[in-house]
C-alpha atoms as a PDB file:
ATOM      1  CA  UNK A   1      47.042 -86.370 -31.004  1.00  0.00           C
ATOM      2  CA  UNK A   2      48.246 -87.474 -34.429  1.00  0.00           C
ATOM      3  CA  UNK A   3      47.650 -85.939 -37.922  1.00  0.00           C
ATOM      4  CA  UNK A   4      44.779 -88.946 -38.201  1.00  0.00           C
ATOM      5  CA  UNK A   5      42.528 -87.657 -35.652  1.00  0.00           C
ATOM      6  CA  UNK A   6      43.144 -83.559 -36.274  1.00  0.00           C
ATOM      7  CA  UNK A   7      41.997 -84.176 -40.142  1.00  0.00           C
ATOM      8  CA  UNK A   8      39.917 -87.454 -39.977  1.00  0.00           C
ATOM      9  CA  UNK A   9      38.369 -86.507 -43.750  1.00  0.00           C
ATOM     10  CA  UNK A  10      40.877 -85.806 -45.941  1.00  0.00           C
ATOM     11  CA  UNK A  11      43.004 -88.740 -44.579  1.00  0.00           C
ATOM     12  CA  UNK A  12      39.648 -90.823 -44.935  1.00  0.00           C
ATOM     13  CA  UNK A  13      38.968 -89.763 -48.217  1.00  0.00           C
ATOM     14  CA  UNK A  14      42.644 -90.628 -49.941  1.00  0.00           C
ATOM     15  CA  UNK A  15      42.981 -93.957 -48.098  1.00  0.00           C
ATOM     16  CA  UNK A  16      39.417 -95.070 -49.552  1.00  0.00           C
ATOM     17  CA  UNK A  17      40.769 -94.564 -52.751  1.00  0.00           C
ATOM     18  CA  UNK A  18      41.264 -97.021 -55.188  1.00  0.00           C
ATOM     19  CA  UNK A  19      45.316 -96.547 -55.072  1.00  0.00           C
ATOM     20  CA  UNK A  20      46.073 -99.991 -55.167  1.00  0.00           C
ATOM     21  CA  UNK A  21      45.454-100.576 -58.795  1.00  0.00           C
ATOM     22  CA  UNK A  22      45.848-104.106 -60.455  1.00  0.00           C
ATOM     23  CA  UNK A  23      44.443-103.580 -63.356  1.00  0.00           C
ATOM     24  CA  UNK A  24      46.056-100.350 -64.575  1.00  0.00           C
ATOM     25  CA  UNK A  25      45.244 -97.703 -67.812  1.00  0.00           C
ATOM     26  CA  UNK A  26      47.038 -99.211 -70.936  1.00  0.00           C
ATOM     27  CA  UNK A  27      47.824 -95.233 -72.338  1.00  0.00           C
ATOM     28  CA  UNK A  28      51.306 -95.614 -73.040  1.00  0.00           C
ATOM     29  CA  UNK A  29      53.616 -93.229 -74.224  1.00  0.00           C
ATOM     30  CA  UNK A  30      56.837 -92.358 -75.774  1.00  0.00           C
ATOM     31  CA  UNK A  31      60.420 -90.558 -73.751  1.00  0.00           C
ATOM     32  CA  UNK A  32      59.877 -87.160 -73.193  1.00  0.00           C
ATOM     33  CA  UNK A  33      57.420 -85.268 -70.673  1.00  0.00           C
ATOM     34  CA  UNK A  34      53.788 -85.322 -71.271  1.00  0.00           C
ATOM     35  CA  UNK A  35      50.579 -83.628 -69.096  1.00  0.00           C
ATOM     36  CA  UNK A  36      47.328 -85.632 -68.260  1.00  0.00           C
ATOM     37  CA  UNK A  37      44.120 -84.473 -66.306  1.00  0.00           C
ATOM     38  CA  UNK A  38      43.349 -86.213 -63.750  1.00  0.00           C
ATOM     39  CA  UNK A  39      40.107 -87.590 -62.637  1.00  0.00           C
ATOM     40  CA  UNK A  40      37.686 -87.924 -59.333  1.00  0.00           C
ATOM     41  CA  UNK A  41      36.878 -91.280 -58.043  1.00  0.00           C
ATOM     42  CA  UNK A  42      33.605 -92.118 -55.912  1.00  0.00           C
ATOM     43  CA  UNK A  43      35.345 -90.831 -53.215  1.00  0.00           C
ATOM     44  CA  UNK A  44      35.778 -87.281 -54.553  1.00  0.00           C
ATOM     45  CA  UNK A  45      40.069 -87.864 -54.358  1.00  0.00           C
ATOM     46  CA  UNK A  46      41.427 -86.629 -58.285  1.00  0.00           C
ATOM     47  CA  UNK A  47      43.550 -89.990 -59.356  1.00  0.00           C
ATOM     48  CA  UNK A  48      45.194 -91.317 -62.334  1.00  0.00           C
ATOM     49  CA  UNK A  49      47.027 -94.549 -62.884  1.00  0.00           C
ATOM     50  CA  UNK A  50      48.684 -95.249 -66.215  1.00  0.00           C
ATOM     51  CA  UNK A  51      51.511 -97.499 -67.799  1.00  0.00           C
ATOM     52  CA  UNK A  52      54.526 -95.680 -69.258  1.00  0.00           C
ATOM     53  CA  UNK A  53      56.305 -97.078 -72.393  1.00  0.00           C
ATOM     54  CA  UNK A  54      60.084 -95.563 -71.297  1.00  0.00           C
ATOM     55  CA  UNK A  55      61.551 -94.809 -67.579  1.00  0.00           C
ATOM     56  CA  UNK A  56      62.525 -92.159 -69.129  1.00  0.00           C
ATOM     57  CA  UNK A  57      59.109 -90.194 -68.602  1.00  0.00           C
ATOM     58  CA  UNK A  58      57.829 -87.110 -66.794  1.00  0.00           C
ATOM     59  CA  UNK A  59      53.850 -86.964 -66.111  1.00  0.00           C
ATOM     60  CA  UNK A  60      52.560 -83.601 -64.939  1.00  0.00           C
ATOM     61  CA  UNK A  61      48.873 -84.856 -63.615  1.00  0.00           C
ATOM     62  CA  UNK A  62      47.040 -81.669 -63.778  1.00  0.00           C
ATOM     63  CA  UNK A  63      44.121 -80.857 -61.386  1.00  0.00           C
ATOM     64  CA  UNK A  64      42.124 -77.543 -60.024  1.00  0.00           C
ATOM     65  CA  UNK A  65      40.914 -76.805 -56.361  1.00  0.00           C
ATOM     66  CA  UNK A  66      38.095 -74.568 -55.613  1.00  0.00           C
ATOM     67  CA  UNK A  67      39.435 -73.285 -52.804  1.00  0.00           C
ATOM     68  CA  UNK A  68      42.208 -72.486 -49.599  1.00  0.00           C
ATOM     69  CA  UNK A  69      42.120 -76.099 -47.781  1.00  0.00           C
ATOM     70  CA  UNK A  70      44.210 -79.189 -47.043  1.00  0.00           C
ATOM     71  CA  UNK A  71      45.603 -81.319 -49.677  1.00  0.00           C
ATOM     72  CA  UNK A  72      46.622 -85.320 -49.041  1.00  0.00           C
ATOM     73  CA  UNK A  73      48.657 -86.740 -51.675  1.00  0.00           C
ATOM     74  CA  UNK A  74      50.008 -90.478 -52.131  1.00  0.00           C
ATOM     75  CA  UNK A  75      50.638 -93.219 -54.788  1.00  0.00           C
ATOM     76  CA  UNK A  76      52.654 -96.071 -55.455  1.00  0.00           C
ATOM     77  CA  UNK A  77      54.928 -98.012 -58.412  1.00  0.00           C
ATOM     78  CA  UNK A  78      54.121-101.400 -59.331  1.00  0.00           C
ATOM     79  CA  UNK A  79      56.413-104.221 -60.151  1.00  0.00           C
ATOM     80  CA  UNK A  80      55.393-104.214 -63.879  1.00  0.00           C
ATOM     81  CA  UNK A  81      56.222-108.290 -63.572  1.00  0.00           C
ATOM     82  CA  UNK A  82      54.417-109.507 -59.979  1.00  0.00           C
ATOM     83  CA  UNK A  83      52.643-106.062 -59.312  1.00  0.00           C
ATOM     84  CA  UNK A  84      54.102-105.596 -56.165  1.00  0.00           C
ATOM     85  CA  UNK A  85      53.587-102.133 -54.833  1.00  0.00           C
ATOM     86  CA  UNK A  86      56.297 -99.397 -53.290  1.00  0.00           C
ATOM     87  CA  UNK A  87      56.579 -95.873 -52.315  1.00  0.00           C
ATOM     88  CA  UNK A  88      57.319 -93.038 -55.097  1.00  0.00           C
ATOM     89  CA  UNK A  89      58.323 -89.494 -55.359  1.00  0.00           C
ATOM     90  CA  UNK A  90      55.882 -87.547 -56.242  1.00  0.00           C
ATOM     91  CA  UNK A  91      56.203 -83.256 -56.583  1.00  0.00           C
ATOM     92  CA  UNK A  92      53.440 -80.905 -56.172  1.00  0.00           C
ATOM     93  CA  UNK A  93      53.814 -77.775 -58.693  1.00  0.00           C
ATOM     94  CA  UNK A  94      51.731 -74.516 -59.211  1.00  0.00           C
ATOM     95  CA  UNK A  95      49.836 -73.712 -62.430  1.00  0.00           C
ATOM     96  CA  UNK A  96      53.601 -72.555 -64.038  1.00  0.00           C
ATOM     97  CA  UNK A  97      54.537 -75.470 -63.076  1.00  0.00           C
ATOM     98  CA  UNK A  98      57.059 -74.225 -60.463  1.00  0.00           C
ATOM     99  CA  UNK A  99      57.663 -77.180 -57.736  1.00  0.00           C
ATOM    100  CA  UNK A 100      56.168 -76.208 -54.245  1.00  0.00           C
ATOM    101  CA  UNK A 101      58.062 -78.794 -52.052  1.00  0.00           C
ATOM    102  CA  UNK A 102      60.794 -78.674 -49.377  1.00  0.00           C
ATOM    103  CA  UNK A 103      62.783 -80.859 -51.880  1.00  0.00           C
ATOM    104  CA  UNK A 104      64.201 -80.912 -54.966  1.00  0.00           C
ATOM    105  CA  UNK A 105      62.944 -84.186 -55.307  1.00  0.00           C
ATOM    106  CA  UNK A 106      59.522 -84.285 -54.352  1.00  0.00           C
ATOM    107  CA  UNK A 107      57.516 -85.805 -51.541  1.00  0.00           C
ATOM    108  CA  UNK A 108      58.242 -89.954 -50.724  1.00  0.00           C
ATOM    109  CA  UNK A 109      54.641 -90.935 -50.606  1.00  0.00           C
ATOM    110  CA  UNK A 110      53.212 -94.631 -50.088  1.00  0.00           C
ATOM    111  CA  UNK A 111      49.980 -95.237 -50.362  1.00  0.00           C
ATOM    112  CA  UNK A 112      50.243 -98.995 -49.598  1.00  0.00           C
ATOM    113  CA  UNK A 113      51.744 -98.210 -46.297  1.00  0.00           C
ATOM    114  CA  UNK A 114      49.403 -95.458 -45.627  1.00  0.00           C
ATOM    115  CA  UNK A 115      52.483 -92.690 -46.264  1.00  0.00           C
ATOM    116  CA  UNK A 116      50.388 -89.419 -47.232  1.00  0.00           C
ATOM    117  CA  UNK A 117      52.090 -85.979 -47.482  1.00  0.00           C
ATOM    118  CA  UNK A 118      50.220 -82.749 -46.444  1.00  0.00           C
ATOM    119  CA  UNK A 119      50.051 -79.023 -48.365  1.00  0.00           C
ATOM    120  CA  UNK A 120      48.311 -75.923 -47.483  1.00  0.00           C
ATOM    121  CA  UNK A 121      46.852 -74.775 -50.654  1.00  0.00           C
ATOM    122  CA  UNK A 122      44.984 -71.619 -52.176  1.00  0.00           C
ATOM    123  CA  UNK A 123      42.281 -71.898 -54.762  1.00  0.00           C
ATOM    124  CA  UNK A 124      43.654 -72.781 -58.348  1.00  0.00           C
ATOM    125  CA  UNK A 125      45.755 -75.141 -60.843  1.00  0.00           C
ATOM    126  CA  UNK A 126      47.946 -77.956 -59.585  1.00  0.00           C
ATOM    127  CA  UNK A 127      50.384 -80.719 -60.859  1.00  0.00           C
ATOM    128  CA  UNK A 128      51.357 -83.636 -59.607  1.00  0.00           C
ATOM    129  CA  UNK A 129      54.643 -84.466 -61.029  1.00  0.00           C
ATOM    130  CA  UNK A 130      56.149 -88.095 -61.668  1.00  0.00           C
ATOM    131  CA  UNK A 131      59.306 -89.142 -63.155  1.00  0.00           C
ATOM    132  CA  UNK A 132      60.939 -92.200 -64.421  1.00  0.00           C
ATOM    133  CA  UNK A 133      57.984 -94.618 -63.099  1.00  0.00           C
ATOM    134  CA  UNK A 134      56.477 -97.355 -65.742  1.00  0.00           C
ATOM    135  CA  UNK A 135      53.887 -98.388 -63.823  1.00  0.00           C
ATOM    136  CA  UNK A 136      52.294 -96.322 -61.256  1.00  0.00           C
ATOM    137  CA  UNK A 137      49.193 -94.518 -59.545  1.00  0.00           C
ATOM    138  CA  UNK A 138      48.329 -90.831 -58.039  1.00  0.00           C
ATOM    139  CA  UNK A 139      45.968 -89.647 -55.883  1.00  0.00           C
ATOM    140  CA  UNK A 140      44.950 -86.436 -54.230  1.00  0.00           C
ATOM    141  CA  UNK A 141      42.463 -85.677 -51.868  1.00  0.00           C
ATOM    142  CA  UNK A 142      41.397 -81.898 -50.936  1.00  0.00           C
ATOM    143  CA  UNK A 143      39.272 -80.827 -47.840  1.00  0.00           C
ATOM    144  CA  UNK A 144      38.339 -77.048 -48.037  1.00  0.00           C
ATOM    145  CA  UNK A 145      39.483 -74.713 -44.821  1.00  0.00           C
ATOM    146  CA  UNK A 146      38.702 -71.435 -44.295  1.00  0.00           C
ATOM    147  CA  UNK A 147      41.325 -68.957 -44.442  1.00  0.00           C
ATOM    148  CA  UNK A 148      40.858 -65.444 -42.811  1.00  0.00           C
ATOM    149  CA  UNK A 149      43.008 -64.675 -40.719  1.00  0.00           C
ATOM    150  CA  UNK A 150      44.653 -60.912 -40.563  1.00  0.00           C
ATOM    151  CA  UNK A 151      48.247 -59.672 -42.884  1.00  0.00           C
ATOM    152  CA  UNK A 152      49.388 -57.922 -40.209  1.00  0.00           C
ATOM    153  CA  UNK A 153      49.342 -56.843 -36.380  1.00  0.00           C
ATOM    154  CA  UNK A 154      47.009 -53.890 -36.920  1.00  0.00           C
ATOM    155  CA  UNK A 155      44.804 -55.857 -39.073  1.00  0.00           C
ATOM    156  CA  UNK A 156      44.924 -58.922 -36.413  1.00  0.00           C
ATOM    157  CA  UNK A 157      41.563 -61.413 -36.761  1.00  0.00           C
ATOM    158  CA  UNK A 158      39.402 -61.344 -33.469  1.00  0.00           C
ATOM    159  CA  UNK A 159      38.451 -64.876 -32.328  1.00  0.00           C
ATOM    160  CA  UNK A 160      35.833 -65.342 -29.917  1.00  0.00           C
ATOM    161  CA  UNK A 161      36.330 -67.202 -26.681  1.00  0.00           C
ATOM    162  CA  UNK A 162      35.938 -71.702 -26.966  1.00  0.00           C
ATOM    163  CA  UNK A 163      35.601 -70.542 -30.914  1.00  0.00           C
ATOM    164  CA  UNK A 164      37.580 -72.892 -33.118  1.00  0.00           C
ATOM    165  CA  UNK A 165      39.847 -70.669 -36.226  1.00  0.00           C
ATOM    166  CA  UNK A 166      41.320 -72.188 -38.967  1.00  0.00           C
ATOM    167  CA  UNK A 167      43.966 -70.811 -41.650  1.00  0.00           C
ATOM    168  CA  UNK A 168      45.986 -72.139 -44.392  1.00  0.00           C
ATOM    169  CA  UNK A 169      49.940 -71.114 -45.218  1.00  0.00           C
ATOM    170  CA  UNK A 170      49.776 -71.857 -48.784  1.00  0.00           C
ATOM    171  CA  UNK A 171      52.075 -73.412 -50.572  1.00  0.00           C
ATOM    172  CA  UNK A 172      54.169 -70.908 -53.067  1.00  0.00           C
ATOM    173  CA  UNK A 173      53.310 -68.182 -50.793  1.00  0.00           C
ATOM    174  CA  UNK A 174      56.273 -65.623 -49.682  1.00  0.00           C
ATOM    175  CA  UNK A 175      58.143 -67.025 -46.678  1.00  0.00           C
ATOM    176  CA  UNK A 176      58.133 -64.535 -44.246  1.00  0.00           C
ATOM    177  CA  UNK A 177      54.018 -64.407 -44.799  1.00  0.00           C
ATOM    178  CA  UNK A 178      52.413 -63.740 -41.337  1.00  0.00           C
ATOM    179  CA  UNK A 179      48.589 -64.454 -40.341  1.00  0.00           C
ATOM    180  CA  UNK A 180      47.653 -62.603 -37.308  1.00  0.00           C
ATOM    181  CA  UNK A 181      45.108 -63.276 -34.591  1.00  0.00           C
ATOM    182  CA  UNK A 182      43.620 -60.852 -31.376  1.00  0.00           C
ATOM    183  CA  UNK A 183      41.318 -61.585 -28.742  1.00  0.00           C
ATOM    184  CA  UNK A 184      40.885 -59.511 -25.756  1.00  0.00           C
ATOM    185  CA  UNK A 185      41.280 -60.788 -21.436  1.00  0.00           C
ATOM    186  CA  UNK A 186      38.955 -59.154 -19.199  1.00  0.00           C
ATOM    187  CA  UNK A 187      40.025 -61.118 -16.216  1.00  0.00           C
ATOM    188  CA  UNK A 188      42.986 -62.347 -14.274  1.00  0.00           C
ATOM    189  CA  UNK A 189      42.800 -65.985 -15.131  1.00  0.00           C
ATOM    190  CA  UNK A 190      45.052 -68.841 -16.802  1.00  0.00           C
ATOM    191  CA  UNK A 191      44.805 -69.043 -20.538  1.00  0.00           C
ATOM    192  CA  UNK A 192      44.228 -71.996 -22.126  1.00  0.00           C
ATOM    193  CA  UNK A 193      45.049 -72.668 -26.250  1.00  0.00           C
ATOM    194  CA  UNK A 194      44.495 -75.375 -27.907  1.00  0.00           C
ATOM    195  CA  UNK A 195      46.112 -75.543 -31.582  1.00  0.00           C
ATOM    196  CA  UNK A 196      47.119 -77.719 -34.449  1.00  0.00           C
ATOM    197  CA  UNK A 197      48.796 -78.052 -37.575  1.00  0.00           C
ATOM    198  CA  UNK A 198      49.217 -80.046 -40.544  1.00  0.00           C
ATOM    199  CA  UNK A 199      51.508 -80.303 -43.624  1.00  0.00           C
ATOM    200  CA  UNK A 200      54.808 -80.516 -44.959  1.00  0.00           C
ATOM    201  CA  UNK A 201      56.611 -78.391 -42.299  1.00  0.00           C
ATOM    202  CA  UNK A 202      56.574 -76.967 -39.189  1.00  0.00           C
ATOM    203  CA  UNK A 203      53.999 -74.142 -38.394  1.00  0.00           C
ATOM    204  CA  UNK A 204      55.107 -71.625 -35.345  1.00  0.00           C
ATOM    205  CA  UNK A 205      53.160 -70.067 -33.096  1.00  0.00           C
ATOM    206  CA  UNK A 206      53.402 -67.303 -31.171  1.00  0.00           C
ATOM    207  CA  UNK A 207      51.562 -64.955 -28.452  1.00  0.00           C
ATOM    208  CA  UNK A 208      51.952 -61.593 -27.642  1.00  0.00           C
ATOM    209  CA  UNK A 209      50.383 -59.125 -24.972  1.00  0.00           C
ATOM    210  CA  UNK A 210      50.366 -57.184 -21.747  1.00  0.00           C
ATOM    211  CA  UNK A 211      51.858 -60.654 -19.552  1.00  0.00           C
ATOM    212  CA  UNK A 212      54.353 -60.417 -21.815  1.00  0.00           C
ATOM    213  CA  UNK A 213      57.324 -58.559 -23.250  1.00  0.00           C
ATOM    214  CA  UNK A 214      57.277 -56.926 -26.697  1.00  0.00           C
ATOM    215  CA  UNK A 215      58.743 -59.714 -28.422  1.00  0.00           C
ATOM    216  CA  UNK A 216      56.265 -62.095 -27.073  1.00  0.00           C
ATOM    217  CA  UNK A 217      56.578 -65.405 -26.485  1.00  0.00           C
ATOM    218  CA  UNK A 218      56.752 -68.676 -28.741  1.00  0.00           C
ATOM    219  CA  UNK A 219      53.781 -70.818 -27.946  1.00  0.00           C
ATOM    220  CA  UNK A 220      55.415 -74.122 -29.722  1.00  0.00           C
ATOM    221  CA  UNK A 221      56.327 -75.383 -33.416  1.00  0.00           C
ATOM    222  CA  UNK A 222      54.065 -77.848 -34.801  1.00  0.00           C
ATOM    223  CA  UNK A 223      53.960 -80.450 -37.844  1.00  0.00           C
ATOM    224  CA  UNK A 224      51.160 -82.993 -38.026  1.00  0.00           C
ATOM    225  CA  UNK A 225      50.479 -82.609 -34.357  1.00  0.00           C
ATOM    226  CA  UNK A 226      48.510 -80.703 -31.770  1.00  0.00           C
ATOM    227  CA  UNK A 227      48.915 -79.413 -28.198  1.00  0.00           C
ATOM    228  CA  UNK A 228      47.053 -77.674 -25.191  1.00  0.00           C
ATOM    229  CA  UNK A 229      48.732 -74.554 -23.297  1.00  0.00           C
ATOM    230  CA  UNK A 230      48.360 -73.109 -20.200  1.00  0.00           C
ATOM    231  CA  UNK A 231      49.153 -69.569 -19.814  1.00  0.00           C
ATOM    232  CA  UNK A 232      52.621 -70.036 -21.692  1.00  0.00           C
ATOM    233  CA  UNK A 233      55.826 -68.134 -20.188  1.00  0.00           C
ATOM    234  CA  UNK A 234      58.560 -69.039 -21.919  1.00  0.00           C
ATOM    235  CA  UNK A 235      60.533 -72.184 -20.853  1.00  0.00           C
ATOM    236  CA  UNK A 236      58.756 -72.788 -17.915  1.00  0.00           C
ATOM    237  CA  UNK A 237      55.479 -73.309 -18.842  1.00  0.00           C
ATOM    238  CA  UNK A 238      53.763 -72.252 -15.988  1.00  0.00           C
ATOM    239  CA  UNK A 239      50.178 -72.123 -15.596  1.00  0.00           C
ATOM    240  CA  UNK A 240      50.120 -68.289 -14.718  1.00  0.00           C
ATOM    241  CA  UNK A 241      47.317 -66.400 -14.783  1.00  0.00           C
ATOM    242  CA  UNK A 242      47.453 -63.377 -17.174  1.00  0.00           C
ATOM    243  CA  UNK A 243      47.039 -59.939 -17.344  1.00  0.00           C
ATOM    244  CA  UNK A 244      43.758 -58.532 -18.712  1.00  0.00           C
ATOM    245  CA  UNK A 245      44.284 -56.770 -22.004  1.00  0.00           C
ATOM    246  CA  UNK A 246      44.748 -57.731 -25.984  1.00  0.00           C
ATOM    247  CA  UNK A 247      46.520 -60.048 -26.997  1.00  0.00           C
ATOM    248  CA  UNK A 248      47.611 -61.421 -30.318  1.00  0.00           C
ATOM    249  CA  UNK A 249      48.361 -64.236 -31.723  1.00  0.00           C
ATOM    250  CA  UNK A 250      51.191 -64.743 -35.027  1.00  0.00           C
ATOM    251  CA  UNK A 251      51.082 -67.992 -37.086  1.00  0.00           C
ATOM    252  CA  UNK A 252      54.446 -68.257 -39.590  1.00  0.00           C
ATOM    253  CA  UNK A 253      56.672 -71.116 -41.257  1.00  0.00           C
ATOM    254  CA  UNK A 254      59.443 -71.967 -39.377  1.00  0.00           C
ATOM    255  CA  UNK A 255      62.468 -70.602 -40.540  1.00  0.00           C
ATOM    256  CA  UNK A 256      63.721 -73.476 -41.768  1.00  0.00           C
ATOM    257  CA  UNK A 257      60.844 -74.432 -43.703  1.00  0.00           C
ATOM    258  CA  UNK A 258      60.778 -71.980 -45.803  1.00  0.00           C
ATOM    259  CA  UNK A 259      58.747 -74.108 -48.554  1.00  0.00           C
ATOM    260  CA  UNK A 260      56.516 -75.329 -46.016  1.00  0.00           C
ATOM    261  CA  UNK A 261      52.675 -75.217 -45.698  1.00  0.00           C
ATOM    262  CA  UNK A 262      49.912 -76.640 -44.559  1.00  0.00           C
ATOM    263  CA  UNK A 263      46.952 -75.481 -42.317  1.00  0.00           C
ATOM    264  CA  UNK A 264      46.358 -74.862 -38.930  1.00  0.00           C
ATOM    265  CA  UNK A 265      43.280 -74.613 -36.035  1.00  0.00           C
ATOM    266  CA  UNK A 266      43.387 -72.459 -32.678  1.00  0.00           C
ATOM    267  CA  UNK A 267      41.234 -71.967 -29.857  1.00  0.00           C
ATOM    268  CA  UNK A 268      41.418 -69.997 -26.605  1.00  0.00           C
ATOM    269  CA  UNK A 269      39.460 -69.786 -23.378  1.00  0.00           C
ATOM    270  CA  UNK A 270      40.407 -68.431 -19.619  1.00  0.00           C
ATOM    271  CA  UNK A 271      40.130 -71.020 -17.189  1.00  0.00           C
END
């Protein structure tokens, strides 16, 4: 299933945006680095487009989420001559503005061709930075998510059997950050998961418990994507029934995305 169908509103939201601008603000403005607010269209999705008097130009588009969710960003550049629009790199940076993506140089987005990128995000200050575009529009769209899963093994979340979770890896959060999941077999029956993710790098997952040894077992590595999973055991990926017992489940960036984030869903049941 692709990232489309897991988050049908915040993709939605962005692509009804008016992105596409012809007619674009005339606030031009000198070399240097400047910082503008951006607004929220009829669609809800904060957006700015603006002309630039120099290439030379860095826009930090400020904006403010109310709380943990997903965040969609795209844009484009415009020919300033026929208007023709392409792709641009945009960053996403915290309220110091400190950049939050797996680049140096930002995110390729393209709006026109329906290129969005995907952040996990905590409640707070945001910018959208821009640099060395004349002619050019921004867009964001959020979608809240709740967020509460447990810090650690021993303070594990307990999800309740065909109940849907959801939790956010923020971006700008420490790398090695864990969330942590329990639920508890009372039979000897095959385990089925069903789980998601979204954003800007791969989210791991793994499962640990009396069917298996104490270093558990990786479920899979997801970005943008979700999967079903039968009673995982390693390579094999057997449909085994498991042992009764607790078991737990840990959520973590892939080591090498150590910038990553995004958000993430789970759900378990015995079959």
């Amino acid at each position: 299933m692709g990232k489309r169908k897991i988050f049908c509103k915040v993709w939605k939201t962005l692509l009804a945006t008016a992105l596409l601008v012809t007619a674009l603000g005339a606030g031009a403005s000198a070399a240097g680095t400047k910082t503008v607010d951006m607004s929220r269209d009829a669609n809800g999705a904060y957006v700015y487009a603006g002309v630039e008097a120099d290439y030379d130009t860095t826009v930090y588009h400020r904006f403010t989420v109310p709380s943990s969710g997903l965040l969609a960003v795209s844009g484009n550049q415009f020919n300033t001559y026929s208007g023709t629009a392409y792709g641009l790199s945009v960053s996403l940076c915290d309220s110091n503005f400190r950049p939050l993506d797996q680049s140096s140089y930002g995110a390729y987005v393209n709006a026109s061709a329906s290129d969005i990128e995907f952040y996990g995000v905590s409640a707070g200050t945001y910018y959208l930075k821009v640099s060395g575009e004349k002619m050019y529009s921004v867009a964001a769209a959020f979608e809240k998510v709740s967020d509460k899963a447990g810090t650690s093994k021993a303070k594990a979340k307990t999800i309740k059997q065909k109940k849907v979770v959801t939790g956010v890896l923020a971006a700008g959060e420490k790398a090695k950050k864990a969330d942590w999941y329990k639920f508890k077999v009372t039979k000897n029956k095959k385990l089925k998961l069903e789980i998601a993710a979204a954003g800007n790098g791969y989210t791991e997952f793994y499962l640990y418990g009396p069917s298996y040894s104490k270093k558990g077992t990786r479920i899979d590595s997801l970005k943008n994507e979700s999967g079903t999973y039968f009673s995982i055991n390693g390579l094999t990926r057997k449909k085994l029934k498991v042992k009764p017992g607790t078991y737990y489940i840990r959520v973590k960036r892939a080591s090498y995305d150590k910038q990553g984030s995004g958000i993430y869903s789970i759900k378990w049941q015995l079959k």
